[in-house]
Protein backbone atom coordinates (compact mmCIF):
# COMPACT_ATOMS: atom_id res chain seq x y z
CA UNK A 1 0.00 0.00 0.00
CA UNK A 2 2.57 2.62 0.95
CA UNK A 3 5.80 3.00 -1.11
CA UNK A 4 8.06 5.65 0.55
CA UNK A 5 8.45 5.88 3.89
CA UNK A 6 10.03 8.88 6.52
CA UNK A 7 10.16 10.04 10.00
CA UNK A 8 8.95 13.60 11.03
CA UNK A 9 9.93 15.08 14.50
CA UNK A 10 7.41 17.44 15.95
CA UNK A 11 6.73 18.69 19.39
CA UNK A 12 9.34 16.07 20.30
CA UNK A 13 7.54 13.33 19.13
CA UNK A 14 8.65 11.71 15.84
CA UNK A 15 6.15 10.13 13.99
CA UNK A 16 6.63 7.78 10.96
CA UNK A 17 4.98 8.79 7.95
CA UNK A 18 4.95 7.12 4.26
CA UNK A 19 3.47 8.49 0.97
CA UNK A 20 1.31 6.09 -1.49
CA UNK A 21 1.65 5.64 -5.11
CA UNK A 22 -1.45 8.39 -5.53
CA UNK A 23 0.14 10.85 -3.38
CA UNK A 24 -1.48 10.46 0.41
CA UNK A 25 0.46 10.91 3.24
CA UNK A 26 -0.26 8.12 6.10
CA UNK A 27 1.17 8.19 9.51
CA UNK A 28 1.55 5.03 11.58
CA UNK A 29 0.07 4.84 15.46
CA UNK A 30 1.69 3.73 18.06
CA UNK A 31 0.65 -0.13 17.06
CA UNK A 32 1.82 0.46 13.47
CA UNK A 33 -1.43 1.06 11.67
CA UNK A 34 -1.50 3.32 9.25
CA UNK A 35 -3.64 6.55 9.27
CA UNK A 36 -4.36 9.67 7.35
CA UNK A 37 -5.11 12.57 8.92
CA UNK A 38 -7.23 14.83 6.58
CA UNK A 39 -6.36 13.24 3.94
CA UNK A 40 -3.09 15.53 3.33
CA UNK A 41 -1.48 15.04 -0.17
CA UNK A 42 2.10 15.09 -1.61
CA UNK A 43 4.25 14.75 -4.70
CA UNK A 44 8.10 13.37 -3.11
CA UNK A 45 8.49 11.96 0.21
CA UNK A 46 10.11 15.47 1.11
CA UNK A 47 6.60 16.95 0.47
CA UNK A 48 4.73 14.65 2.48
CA UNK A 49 7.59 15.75 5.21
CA UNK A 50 6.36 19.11 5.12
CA UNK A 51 2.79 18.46 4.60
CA UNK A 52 2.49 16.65 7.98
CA UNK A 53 4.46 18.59 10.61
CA UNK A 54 1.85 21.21 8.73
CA UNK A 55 -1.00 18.68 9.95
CA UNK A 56 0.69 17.67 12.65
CA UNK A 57 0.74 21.56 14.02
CA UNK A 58 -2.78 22.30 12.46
CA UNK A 59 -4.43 18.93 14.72
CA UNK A 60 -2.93 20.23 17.72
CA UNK A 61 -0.42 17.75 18.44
């Protein structure tokens, strides 16, 4: 399902993210299942970086 995969430090929490082949960015949960926060979107893997620490801030965590 998800093809590139990344870590993203925020609040000092780092949270693994991956991007699909269609461009959604997924974050795992503490058990390893993936989820997507509103549905965020990216192009690279460096993207998706940036696009969740923007989620990340916007969800209040």
């Amino acid at each position: 399902m998800n093809e590139e995969h990344s870590n993203v430090e925020h609040n000092g929490r780092t949270y693994s993210i991956s991007l699909d082949k269609v461009g959604y960015v997924w974050f795992e949960d503490e058990k390893g299942v993936p989820t997507n926060y509103g549905q965020g979107r990216a192009r690279s893997i460096e993207d998706a970086e940036k696009v969740a620490k923007s989620m990340l801030k916007a969800s209040g965590r």
